[in-house]
Protein backbone atom coordinates (compact mmCIF):
# COMPACT_ATOMS: atom_id res chain seq x y z
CA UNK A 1 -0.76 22.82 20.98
CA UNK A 2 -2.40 26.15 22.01
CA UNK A 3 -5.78 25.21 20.25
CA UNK A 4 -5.47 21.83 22.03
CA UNK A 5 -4.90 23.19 25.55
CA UNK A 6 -7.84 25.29 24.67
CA UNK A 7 -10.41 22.76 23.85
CA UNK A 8 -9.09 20.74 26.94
CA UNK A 9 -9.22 24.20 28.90
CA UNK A 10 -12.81 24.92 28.01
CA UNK A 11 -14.15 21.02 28.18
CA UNK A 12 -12.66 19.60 31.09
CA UNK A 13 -11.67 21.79 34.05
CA UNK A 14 -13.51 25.13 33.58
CA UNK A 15 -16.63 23.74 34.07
CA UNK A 16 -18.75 27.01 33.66
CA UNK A 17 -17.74 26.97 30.21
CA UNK A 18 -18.02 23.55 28.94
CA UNK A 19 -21.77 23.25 27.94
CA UNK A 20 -22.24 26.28 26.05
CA UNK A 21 -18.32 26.00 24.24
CA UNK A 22 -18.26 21.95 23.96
CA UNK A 23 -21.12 21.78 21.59
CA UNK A 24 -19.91 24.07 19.30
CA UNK A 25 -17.39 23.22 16.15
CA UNK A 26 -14.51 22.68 16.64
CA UNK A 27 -14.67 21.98 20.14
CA UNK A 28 -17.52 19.26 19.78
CA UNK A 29 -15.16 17.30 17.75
CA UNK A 30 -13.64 16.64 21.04
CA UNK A 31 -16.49 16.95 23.42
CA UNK A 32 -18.32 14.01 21.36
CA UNK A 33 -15.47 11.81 20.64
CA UNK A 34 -14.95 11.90 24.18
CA UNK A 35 -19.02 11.79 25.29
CA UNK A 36 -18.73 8.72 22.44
CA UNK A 37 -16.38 6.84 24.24
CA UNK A 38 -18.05 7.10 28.07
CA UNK A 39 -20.88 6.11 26.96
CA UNK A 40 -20.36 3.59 24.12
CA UNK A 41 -23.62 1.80 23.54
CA UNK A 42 -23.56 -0.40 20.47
CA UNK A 43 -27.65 -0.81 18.90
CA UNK A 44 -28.12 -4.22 17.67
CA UNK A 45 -30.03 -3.48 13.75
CA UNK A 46 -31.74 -6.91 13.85
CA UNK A 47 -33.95 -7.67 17.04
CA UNK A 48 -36.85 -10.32 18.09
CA UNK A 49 -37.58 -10.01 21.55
CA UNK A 50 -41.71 -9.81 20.54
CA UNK A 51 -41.70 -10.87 17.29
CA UNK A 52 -43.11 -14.26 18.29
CA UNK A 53 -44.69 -13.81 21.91
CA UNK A 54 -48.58 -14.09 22.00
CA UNK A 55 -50.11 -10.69 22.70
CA UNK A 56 -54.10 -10.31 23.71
CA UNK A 57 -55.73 -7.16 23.32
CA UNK A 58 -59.35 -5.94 24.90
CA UNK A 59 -59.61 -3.11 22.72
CA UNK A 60 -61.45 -3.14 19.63
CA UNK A 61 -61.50 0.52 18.76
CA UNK A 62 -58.87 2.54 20.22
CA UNK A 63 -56.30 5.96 19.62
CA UNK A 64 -53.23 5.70 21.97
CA UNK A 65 -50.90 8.70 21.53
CA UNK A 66 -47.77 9.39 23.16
CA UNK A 67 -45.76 12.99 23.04
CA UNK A 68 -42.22 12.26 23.13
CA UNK A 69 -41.23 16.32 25.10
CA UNK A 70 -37.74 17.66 24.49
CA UNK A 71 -36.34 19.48 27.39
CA UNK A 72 -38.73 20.33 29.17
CA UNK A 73 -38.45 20.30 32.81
CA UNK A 74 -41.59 19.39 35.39
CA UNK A 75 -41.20 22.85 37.33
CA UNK A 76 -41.98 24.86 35.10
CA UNK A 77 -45.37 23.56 33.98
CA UNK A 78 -48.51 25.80 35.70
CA UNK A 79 -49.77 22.30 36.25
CA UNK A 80 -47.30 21.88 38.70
CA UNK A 81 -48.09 24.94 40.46
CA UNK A 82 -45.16 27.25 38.49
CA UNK A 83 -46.27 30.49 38.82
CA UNK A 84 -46.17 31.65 35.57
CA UNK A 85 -49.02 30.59 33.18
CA UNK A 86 -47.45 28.24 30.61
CA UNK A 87 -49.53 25.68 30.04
CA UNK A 88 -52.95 27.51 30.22
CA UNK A 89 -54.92 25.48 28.17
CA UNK A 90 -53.88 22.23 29.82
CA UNK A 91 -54.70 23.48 33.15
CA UNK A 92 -58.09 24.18 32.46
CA UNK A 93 -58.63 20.16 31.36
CA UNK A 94 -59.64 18.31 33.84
CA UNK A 95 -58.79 15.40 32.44
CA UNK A 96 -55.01 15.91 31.97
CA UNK A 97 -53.41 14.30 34.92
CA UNK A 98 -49.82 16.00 35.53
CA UNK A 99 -47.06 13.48 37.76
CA UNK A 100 -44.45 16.37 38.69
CA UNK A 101 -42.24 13.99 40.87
CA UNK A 102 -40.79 11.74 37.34
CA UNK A 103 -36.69 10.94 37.75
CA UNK A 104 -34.79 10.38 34.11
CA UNK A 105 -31.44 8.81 34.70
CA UNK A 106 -30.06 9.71 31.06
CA UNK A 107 -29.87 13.52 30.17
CA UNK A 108 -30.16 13.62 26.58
CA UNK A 109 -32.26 12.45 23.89
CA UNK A 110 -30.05 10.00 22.35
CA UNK A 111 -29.62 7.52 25.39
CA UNK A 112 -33.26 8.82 27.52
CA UNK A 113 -36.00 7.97 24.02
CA UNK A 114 -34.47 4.43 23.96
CA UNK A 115 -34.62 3.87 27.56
CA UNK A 116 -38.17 5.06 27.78
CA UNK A 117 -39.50 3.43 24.52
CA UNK A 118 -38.07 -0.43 26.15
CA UNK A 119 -37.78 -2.02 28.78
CA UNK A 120 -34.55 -0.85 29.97
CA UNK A 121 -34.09 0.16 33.81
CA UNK A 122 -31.37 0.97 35.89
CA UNK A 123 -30.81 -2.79 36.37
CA UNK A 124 -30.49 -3.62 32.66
CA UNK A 125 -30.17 -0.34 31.09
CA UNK A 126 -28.59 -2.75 28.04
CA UNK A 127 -32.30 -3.71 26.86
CA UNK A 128 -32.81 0.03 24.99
CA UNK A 129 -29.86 -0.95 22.71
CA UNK A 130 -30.57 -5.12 22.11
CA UNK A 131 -34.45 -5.24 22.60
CA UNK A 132 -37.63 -4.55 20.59
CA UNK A 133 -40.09 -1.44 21.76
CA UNK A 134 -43.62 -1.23 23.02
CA UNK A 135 -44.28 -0.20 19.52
CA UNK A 136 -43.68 -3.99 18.35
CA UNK A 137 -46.26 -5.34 20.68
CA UNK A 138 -48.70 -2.60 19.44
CA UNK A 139 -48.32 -4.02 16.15
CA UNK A 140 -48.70 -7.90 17.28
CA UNK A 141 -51.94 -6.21 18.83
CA UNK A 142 -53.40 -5.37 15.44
CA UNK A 143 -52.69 -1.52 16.26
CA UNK A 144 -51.54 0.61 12.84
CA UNK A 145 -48.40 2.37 14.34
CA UNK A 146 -47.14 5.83 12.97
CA UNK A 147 -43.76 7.47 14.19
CA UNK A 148 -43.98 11.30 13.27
CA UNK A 149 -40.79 13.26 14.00
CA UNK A 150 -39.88 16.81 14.23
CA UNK A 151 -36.13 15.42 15.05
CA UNK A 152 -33.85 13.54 13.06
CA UNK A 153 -33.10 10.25 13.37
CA UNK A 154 -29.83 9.01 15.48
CA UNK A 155 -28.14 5.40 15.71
CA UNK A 156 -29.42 4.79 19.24
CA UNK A 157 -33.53 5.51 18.32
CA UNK A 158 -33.74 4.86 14.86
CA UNK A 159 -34.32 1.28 15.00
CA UNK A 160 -37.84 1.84 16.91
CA UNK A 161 -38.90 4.53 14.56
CA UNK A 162 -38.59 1.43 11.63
CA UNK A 163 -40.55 -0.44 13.81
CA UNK A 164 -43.71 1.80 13.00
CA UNK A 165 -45.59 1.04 10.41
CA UNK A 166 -45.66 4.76 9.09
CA UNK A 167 -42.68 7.39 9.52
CA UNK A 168 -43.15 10.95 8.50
CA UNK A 169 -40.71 13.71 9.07
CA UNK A 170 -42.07 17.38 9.57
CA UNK A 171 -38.57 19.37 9.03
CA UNK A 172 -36.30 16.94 7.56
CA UNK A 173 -32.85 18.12 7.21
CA UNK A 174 -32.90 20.55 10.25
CA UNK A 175 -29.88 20.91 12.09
CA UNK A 176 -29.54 22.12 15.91
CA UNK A 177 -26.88 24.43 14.11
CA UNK A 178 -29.86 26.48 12.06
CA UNK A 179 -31.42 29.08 14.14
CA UNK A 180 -34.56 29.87 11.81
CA UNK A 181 -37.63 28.69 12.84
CA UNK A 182 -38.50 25.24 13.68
CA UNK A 183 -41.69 25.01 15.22
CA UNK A 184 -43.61 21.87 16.40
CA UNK A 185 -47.15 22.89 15.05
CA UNK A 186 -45.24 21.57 11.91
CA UNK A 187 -46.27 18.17 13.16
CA UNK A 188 -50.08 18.87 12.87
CA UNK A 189 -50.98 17.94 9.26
CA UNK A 190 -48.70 14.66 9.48
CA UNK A 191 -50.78 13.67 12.62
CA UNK A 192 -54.11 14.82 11.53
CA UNK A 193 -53.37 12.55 8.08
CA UNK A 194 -52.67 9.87 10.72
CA UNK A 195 -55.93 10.62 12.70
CA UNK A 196 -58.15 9.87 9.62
CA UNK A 197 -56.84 6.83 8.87
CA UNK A 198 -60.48 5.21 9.22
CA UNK A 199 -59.48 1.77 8.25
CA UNK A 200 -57.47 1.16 11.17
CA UNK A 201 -59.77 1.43 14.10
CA UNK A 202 -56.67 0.93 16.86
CA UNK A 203 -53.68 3.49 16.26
CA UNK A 204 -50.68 3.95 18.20
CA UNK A 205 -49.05 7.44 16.90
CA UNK A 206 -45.81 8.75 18.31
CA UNK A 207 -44.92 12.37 17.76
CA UNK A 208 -41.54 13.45 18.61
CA UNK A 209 -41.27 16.96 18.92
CA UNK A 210 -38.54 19.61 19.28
CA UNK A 211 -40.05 20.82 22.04
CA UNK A 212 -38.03 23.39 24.33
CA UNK A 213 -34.31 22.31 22.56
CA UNK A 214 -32.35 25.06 22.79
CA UNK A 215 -32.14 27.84 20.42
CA UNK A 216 -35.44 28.64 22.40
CA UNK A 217 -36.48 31.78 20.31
CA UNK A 218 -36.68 29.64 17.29
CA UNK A 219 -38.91 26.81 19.15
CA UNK A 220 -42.31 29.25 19.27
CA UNK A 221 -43.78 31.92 17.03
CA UNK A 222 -43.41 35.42 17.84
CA UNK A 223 -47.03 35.94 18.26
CA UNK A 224 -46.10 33.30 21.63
CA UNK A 225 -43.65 35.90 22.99
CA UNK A 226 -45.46 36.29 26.29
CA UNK A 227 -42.68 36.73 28.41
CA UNK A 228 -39.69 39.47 27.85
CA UNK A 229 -37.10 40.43 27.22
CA UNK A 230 -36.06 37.03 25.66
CA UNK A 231 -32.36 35.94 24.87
CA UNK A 232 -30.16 37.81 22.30
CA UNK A 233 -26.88 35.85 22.22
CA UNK A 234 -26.44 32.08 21.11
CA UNK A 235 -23.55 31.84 23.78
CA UNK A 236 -25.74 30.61 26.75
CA UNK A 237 -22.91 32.02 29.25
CA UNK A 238 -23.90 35.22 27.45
CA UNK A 239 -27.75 35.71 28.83
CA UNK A 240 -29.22 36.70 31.67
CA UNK A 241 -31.13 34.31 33.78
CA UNK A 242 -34.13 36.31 33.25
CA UNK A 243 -33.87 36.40 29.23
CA UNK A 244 -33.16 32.21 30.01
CA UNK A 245 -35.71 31.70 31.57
CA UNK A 246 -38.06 33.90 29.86
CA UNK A 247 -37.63 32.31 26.48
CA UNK A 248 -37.40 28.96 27.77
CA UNK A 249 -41.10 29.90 29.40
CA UNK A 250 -41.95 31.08 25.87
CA UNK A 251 -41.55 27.12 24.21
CA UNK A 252 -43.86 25.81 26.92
CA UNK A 253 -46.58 28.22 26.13
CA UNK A 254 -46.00 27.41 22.76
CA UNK A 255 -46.29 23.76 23.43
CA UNK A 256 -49.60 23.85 25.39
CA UNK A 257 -51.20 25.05 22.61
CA UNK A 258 -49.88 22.26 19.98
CA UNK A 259 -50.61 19.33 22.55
CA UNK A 260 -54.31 21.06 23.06
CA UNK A 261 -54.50 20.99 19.06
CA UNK A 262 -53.30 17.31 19.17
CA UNK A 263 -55.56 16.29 22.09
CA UNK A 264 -58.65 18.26 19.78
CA UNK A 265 -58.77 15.43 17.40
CA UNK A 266 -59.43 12.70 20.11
CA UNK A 267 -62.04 14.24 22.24
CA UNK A 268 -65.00 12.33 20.47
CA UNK A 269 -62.92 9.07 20.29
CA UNK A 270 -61.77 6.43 22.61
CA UNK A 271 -58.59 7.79 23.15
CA UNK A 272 -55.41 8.30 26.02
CA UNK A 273 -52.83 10.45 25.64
CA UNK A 274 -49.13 10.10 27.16
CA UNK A 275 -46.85 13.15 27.29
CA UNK A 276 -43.08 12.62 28.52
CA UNK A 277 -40.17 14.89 28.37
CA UNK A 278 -36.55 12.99 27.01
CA UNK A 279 -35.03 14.88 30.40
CA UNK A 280 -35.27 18.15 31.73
CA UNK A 281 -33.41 21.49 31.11
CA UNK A 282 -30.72 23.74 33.35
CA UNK A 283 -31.41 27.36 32.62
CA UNK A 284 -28.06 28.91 34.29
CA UNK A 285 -28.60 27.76 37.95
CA UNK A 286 -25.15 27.30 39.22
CA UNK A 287 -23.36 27.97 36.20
CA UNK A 288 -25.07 24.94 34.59
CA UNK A 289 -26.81 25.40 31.09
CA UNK A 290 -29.19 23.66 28.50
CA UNK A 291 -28.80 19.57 28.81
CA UNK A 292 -26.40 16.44 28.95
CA UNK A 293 -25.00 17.68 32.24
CA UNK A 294 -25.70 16.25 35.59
CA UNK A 295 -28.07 19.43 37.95
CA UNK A 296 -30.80 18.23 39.45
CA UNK A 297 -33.17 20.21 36.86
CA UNK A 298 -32.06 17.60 34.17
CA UNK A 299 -33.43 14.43 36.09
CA UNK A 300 -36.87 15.90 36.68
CA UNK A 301 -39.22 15.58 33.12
CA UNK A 302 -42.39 17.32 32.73
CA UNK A 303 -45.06 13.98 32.50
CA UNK A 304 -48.74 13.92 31.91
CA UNK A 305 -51.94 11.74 30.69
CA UNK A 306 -55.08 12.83 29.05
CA UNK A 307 -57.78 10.99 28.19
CA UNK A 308 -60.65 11.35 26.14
CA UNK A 309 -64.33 11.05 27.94
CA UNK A 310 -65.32 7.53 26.22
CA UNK A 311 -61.92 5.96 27.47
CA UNK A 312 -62.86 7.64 30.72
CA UNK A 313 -66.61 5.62 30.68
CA UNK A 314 -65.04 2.62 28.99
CA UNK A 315 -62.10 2.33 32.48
CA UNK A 316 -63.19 4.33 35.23
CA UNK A 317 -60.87 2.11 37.32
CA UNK A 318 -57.78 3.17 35.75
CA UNK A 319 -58.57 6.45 35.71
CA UNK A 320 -59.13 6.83 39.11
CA UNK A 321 -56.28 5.05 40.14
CA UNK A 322 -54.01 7.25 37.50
CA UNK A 323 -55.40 10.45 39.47
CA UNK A 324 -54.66 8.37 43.17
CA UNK A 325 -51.32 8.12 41.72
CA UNK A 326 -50.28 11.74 40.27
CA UNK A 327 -48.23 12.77 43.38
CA UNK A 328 -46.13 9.44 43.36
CA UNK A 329 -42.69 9.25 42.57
CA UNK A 330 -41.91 7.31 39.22
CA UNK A 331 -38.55 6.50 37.40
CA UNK A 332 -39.22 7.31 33.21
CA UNK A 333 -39.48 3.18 33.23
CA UNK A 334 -42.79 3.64 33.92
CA UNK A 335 -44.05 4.41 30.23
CA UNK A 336 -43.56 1.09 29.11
CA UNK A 337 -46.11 -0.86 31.24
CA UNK A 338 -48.01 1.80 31.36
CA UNK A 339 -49.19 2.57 27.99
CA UNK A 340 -49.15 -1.43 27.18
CA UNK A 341 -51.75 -1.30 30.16
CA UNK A 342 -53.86 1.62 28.99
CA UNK A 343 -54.23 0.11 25.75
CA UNK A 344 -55.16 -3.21 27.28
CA UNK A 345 -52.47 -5.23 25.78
CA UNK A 346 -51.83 -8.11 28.06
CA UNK A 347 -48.46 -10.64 27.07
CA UNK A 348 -45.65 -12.20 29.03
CA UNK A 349 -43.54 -9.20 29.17
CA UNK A 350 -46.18 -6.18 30.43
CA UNK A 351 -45.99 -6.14 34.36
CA UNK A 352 -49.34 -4.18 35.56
CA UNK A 353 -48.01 -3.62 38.80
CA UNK A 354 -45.53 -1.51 36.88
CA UNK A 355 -48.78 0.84 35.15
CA UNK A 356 -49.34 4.10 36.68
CA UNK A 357 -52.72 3.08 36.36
CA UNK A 358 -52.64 0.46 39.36
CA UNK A 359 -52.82 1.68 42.59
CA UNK A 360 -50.43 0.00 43.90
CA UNK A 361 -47.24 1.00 42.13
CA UNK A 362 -44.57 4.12 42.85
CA UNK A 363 -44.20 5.27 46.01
């Protein structure tokens, strides 16, 4: 009865400890029965929404990537005019387009990656668990689709990483329990396999990395350890704001440099480049910690586009209207229409008033 009142103590009424105690064992047994049960979501395994539907596509020759981030928030990307300098090699690219004002409704990865892979909103927020993804009509489009993951798989996602054509894992067997290092330039040879695949001229590749998931220290090489001193105690409550915040800043330097190294291998093709964060990240504002909470940190995603200069000469248009656009405020729906757009895939289903790259979407 003690331990009980405990794990009720810690989960439900003392709020300043429930993130950093609930997702520990044993108290998670709780925490994500509970979580389970809120939430319940059931993923249909057999879908057809675009299996059938005719899809067009102007593109003969084309490389669409898109970055699937893990916690990492939009204030505290030097694009966005953080002070610090954490993404120093994207800030020097002029043609990386940063959108700072993006709203996520879901908090963590297992309910945000379906909702931003469909075409789920917050007026049918069912479609991420019964319909197909964008990666379907990729496919239909004659694109060669490749799912690389530095994650595991979970019930709610899994179905769209089967969709792909390819699926490599870089760290399979990893668990969020493991502190050693788990590092996203892992990725690199899987996608640079991916990149010479010369007999598919059209690729869609999705990487989804690990991003800024806490442990931090563990998400970036030492040599990255930029900013001290960095956090010492796995008990978030534990750390200072400053080590928080420091390490945290340490991922995102670390990250610049594996999206530069990703963005490297598209520069002499015709090529666009999608980067969205799952959700953001609270680093101890207000008591509130890490992810899956509700702070306003959490609901604001670091989002960005590249493009390579031959997609630039091949749609000038878009491009200027995706730079028109960058200050607008945007719900995480926006992916799906938007990359479908970029990649000029036209069917029933893609709205282009809902593309970041028409001017006359967002507000």
């Amino acid at each position: 009865m003690v331990a009980v009142a405990f794990i009720l103590l810690t989960n439900k009424w003392i709020y300043s400890f429930q993130r950093p105690v609930s997702e520990r064992m044993p108290y998670s047994i709780y925490y994500n029965i509970t979580r389970y049960f809120e939430e319940k979501h059931i993923a249909a395994e057999t879908r057809t929404t675009f299996s059938k539907i005719p899809v067009l596509c102007k593109e003969d020759t084309l490389t669409v990537v898109f970055v699937v981030g893990e916690s990492l928030r939009s204030d505290h990307l030097q694009l966005n005019g953080y002070d610090r300098k954490t993404t120093p090699l994207l800030a020097k690219d002029s043609a990386v387009t940063s959108y700072p004002h993006i709203y996520t409704q879901p908090c963590y990865t297992h309910t945000s990656v379906p909702r931003i892979l469909t075409r789920a909103d917050s007026i049918h927020p069912e479609k991420a668990y019964e319909e197909q993804s964008f990666i379907t009509l990729f496919k239909r489009a004659g694109f060669h689709t490749a799912w690389i993951a530095n994650q595991e798989s979970v019930s709610t996602y899994v179905y769209f990483m089967k969709e792909c054509d390819t699926l490599a894992y870089a760290n399979r067997g990893k668990s969020l329990y493991q502190f050693g290092k788990w590092l996203d330039g892992d990725l690199l040879p899987y996608y640079k396999k991916e990149m010479q695949r010369r007999n598919s001229p059209k690729k869609l590749i999705i990487l989804h990395t690990i991003g800024s998931h806490w442990w931090y220290n563990a998400r970036y090489p030492d040599t990255y350890r930029k900013f001290a001193p960095v956090i010492s105690s796995r008990v978030v409550s534990s750390c200072t704001k400053e080590e928080m915040v420091n390490s945290y800043d340490n991922t995102i330097l670390y990250s610049d440099y594996v999206i530069n190294e990703f963005i490297k291998d598209l520069r002499n093709e015709n090529a666009v480049l999608f980067f969205l964060s799952d959700h953001g990240e609270a680093l101890g504002e207000n008591g509130h910690f890490l992810h899956a909470d509700d702070y306003p940190s959490l609901h604001n995603p670091a989002s960005f586009v590249w493009y390579s200069p031959k997609y630039f000469r091949n749609h000038p248009e878009k491009i200027c209207n995706l730079k028109k656009n960058r200050e607008k405020k945007y719900t995480t729906d926006y992916l799906f229409h938007s990359i479908l757009d970029a990649a000029g895939i036209d069917c029933a289903v893609v709205n282009p008033k809902l593309s970041i790259m028409r001017f006359d979407y967002g507000k």
